[in-house]
Protein backbone atom coordinates (compact mmCIF):
# COMPACT_ATOMS: atom_id res chain seq x y z
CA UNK A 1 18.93 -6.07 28.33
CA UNK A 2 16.04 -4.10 27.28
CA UNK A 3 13.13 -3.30 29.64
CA UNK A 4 9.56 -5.05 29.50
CA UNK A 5 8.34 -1.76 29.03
CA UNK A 6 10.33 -0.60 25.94
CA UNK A 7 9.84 -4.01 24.03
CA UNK A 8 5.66 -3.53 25.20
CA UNK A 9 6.10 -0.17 23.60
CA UNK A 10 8.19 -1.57 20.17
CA UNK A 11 5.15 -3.87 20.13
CA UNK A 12 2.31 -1.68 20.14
CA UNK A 13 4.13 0.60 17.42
CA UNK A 14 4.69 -2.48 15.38
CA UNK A 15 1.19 -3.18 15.14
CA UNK A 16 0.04 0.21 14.28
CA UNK A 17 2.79 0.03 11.69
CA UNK A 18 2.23 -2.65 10.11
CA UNK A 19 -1.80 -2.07 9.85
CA UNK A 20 -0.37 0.83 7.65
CA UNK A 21 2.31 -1.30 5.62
CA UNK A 22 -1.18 -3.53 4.93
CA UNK A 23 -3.06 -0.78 3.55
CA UNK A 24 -0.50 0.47 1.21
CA UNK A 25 0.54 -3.13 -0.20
CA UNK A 26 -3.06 -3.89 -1.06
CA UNK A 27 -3.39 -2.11 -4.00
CA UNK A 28 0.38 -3.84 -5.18
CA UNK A 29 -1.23 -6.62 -4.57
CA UNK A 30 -4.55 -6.27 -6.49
CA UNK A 31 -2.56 -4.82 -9.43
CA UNK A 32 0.13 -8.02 -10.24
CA UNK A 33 -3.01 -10.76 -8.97
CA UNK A 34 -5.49 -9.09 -11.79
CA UNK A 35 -2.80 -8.98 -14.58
CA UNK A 36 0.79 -10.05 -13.19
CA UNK A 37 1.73 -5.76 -13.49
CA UNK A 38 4.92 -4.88 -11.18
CA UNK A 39 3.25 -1.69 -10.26
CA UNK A 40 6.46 0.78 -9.59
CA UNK A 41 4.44 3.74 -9.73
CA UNK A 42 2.06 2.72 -6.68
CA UNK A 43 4.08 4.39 -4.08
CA UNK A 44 4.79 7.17 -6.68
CA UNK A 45 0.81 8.15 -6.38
CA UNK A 46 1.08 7.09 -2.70
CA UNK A 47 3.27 10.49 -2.42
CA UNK A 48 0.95 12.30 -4.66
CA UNK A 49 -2.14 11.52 -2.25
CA UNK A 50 -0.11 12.87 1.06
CA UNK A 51 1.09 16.10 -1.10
CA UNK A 52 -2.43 16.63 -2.02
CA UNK A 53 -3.73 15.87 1.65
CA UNK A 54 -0.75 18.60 2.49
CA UNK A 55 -1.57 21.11 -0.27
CA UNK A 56 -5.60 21.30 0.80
CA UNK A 57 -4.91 21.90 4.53
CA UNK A 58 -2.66 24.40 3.95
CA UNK A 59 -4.78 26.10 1.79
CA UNK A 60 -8.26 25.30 3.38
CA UNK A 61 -7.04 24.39 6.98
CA UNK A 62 -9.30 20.83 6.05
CA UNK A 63 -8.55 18.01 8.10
CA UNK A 64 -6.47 16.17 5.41
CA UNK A 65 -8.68 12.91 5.64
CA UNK A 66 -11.59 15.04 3.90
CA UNK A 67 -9.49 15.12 1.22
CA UNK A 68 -10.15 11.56 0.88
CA UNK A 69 -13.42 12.84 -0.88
CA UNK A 70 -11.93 13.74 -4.01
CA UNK A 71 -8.98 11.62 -4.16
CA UNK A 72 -10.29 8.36 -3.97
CA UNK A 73 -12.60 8.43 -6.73
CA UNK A 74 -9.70 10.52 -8.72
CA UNK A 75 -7.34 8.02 -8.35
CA UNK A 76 -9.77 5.22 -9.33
CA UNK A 77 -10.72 6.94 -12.16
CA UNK A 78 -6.59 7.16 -13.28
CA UNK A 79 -6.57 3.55 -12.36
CA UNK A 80 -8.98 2.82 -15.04
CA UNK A 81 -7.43 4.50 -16.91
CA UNK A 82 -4.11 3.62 -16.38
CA UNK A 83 -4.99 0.13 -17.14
CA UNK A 84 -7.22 0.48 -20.19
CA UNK A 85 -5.18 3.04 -21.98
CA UNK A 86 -1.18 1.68 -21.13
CA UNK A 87 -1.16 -1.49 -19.70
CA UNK A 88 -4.11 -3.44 -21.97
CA UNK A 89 -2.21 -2.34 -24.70
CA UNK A 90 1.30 -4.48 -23.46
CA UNK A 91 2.19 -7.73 -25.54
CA UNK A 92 1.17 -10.49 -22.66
CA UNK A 93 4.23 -12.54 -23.43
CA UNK A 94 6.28 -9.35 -21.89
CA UNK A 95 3.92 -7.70 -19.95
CA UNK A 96 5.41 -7.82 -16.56
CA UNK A 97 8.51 -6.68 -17.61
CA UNK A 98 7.38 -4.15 -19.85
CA UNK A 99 4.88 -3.13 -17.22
CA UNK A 100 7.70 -2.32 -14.75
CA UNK A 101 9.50 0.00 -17.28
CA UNK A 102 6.31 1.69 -18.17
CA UNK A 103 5.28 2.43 -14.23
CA UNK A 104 9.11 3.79 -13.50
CA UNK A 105 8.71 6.00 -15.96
CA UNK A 106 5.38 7.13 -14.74
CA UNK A 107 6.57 7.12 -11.15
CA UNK A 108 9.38 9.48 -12.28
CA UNK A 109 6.57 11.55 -14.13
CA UNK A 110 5.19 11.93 -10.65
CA UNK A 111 8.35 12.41 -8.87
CA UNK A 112 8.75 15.83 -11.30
CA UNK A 113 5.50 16.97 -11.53
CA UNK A 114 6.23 17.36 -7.55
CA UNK A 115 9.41 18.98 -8.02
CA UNK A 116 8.24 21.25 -10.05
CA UNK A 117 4.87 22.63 -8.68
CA UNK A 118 6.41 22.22 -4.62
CA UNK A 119 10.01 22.27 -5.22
CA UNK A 120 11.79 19.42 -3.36
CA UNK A 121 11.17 20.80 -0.13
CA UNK A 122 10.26 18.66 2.69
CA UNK A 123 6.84 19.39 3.61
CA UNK A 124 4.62 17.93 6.86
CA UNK A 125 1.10 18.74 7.71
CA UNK A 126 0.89 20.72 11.39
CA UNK A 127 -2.71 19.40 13.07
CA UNK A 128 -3.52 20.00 16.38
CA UNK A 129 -3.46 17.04 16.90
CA UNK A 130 -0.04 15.62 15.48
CA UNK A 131 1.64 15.19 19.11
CA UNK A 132 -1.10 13.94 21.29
CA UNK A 133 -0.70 10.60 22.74
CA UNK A 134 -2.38 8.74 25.36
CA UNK A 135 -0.96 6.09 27.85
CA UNK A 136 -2.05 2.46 26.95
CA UNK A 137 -1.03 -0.31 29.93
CA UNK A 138 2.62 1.46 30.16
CA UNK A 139 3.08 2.46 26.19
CA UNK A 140 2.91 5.86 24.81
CA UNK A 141 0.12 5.59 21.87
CA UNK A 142 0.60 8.75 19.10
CA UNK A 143 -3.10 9.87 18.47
CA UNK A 144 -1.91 9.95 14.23
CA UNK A 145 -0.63 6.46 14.34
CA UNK A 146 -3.82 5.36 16.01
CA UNK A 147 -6.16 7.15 13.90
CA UNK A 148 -3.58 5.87 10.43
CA UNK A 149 -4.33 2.41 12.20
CA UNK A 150 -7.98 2.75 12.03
CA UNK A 151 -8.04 4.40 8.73
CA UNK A 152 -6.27 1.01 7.19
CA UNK A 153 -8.41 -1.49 9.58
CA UNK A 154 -11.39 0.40 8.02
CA UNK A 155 -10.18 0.05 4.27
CA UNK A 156 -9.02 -3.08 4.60
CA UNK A 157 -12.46 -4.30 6.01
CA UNK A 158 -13.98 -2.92 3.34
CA UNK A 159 -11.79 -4.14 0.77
CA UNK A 160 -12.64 -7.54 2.55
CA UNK A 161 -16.26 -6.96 1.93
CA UNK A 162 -16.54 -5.98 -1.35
CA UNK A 163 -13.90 -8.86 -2.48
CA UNK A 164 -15.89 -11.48 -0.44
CA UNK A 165 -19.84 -10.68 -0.67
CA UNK A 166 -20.48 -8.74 -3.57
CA UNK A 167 -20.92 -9.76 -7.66
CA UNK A 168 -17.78 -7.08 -8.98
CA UNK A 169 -15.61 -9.32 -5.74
CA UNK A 170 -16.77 -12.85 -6.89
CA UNK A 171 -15.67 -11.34 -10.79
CA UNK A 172 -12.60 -10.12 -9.81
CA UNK A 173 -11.22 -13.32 -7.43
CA UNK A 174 -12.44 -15.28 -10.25
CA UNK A 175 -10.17 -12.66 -12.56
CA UNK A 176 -7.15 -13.10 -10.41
CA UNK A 177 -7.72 -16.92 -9.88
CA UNK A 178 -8.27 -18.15 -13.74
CA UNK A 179 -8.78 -15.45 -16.12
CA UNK A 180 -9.39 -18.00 -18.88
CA UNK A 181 -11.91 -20.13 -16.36
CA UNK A 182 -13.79 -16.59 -15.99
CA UNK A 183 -14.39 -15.44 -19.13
CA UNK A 184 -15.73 -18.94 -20.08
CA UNK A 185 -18.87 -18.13 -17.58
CA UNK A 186 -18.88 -14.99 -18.94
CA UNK A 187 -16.79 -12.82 -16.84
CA UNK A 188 -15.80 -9.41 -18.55
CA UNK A 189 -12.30 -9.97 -17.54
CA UNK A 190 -11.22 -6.37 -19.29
CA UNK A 191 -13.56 -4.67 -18.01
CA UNK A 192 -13.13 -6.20 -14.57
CA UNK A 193 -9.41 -5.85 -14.47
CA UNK A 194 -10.08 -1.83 -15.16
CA UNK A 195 -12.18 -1.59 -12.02
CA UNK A 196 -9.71 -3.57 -10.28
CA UNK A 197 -6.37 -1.44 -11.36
CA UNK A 198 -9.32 1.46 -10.00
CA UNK A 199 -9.91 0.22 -6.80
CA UNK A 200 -5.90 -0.26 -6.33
CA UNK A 201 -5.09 3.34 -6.79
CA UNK A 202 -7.99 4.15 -4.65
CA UNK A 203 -6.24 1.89 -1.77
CA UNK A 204 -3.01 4.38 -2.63
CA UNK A 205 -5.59 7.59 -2.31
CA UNK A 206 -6.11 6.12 1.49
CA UNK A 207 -2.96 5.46 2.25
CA UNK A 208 -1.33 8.16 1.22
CA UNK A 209 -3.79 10.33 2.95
CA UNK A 210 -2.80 7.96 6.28
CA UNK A 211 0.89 8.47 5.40
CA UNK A 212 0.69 12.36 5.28
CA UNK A 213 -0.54 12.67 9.18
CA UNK A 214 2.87 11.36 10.26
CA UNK A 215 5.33 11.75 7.72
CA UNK A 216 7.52 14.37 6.67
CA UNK A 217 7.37 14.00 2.72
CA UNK A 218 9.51 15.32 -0.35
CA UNK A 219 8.94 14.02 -4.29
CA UNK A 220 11.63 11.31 -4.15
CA UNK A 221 10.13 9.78 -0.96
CA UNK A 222 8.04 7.06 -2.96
CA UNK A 223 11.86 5.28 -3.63
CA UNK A 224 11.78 4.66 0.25
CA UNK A 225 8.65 2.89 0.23
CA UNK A 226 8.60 0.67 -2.85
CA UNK A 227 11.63 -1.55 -1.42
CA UNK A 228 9.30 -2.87 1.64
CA UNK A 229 5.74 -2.65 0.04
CA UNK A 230 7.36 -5.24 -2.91
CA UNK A 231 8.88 -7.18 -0.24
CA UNK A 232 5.38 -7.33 1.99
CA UNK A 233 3.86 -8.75 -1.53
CA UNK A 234 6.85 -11.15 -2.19
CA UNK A 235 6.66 -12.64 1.45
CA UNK A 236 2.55 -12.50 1.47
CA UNK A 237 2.23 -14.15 -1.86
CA UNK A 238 1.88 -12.38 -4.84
CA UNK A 239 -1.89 -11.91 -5.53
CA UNK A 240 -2.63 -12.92 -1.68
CA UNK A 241 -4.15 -9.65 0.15
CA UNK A 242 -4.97 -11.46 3.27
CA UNK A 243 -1.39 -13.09 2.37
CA UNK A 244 0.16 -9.20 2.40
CA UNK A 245 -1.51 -8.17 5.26
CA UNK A 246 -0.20 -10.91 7.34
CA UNK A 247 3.01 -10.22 5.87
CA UNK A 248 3.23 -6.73 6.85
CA UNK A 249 1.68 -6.97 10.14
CA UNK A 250 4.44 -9.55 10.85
CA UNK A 251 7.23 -7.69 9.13
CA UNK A 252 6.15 -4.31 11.02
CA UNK A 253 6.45 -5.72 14.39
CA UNK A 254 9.76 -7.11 13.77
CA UNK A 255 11.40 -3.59 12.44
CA UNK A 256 9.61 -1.88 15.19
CA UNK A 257 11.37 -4.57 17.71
CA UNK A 258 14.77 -4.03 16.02
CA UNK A 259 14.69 -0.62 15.95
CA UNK A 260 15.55 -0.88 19.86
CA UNK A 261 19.11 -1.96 19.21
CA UNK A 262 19.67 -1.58 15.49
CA UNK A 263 18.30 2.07 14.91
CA UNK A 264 15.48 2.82 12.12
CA UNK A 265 18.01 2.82 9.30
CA UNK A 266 19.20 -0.74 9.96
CA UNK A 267 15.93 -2.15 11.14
CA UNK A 268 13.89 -2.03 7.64
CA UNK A 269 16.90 -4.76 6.57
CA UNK A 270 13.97 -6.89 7.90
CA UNK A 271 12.68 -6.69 4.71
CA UNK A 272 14.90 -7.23 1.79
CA UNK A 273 16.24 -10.66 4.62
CA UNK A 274 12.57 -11.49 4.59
CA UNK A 275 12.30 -11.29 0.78
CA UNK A 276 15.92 -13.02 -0.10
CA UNK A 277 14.04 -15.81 2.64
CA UNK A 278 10.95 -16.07 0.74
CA UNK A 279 12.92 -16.02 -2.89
CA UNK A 280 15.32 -18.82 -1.57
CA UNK A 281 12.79 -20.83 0.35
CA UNK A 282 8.97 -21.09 -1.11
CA UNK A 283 9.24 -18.48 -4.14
CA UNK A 284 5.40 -18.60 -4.06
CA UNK A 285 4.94 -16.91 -0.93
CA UNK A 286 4.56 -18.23 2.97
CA UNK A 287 1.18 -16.77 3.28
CA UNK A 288 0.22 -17.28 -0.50
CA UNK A 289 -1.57 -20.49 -1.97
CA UNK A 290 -5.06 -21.91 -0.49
CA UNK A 291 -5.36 -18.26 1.41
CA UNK A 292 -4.90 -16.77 -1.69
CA UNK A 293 -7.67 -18.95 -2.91
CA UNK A 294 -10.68 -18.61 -0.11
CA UNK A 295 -10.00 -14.51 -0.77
């Protein structure tokens, strides 16, 4: 039987988990609710953001979140492009298939371009503070998970915000809700959509940043993550944000609680079970629908 203690511990990981799962499904999320994409790339760029985060304290010995200052507005900038110069130009009656073929092949773009400039070494940043921890009611708390945490709690607010109480938000729920109802009141859904497929890659500028404190990475690691972050989405409700983070705050507890008897290997089969669930049971998503609505 496992100890009070352990489980308390499995817990507080969980949560600081899944905060991160959250930030790096947004941006899957935003992409397929603005113009149904499968985006297979996103965790492809996810990798590129920690090997740039890597690559400038290295060189620099920069904290890697002040990378953040360049990426983020670099990625949104591909975003827009991205989605004005590939994906606008997709038939619609085939564009989410066709949109998962074209993002492979740019996610295996990525994958090489890695390969090739940093070999396919494994790589992890060394900060000073990478194995602090602090003692929270009995748990061991890593300082990088903690400060991950707060990194997506802080993007994730402020995704929250600019959805919810600004005139680009209101355009781009109304976007995701009813293109057609949108552009009737005037809504430059094209337009809109580019600054949306923008602020997604920006989300994968932040999390991969997040992801590079406490990960070891290599250029195939994006296959890892793309499994869970589709399965977050799937379970959330596609289009849903406040659907996916739910999702993966829920889903990140439970592989951090199963890692205690299963191992980590085993434990992320919490995922693809959660998704064949969700698939079998309500295809639109447990967290999707009205929620999906009000955000």
């Amino acid at each position: 039987m496992d100890s009070p203690s352990l489980v308390f511990q499995s817990l507080i990981h969980g949560v600081l988990l899944g905060g991160l799962y959250a930030l790096l499904a947004a941006g899957l999320t935003l992409y397929f609710g603005i113009m149904r994409v499968v985006m297979i790339a996103h965790s492809a760029f996810l990798i590129l953001a920690a090997y740039l985060a890597w690559y400038v304290h290295r060189e620099t010995g920069l904290d890697p979140m002040l990378t953040m200052i360049g990426t983020v507005p670099l990625f949104f900038l591909i975003g827009v492009g991205m989605q004005r110069g590939l994906l606008s130009r997709l038939r619609p009656a085939t564009l989410t298939m066709m949109s998962v073929l074209l993002t492979f092949s740019i996610a295996m773009i990525i994958e090489g371009l890695l390969s090739y400039v940093w070999s396919g070494s494994q790589r992890r940043i060394g900060l000073g503070y990478g194995t602090s921890s602090f003692e929270l009611w009995g748990a061991r708390v890593a300082v990088v998970k903690l400060i991950a945490f707060g990194l997506a709690a802080v993007s994730l607010l402020a995704l929250y915000l600019l959805l919810k109480h600004s005139r680009f938000g209101q355009a781009l729920r109304a976007t995701i809700q009813h293109k057609e109802a949108a552009q009737l009141i005037g809504v430059d859904t094209d337009r809109i959509a580019g600054y949306g497929f923008g602020l997604g890659l920006a989300s994968a500028a932040v999390g991969g940043t997040a992801l590079s404190l406490d990960a070891t990475i290599y250029p195939s690691l994006h296959w890892h993550w793309i499994g869970p972050l589709m399965a977050i989405i799937v379970v959330g409700g596609l289009g849903s944000v406040p659907g996916a983070a739910i999702a993966a705050m829920v889903l990140g507890v439970m592989e951090s609680v199963l890692q205690i008897d299963m191992g980590t290997t085993w434990a992320q089969t919490v995922f693809y079970l959660a998704l064949f669930a969700t698939l079998a049971v309500r295809p639109q998503g447990f967290f999707g629908g009205r929620l999906a609505q009000r955000f």
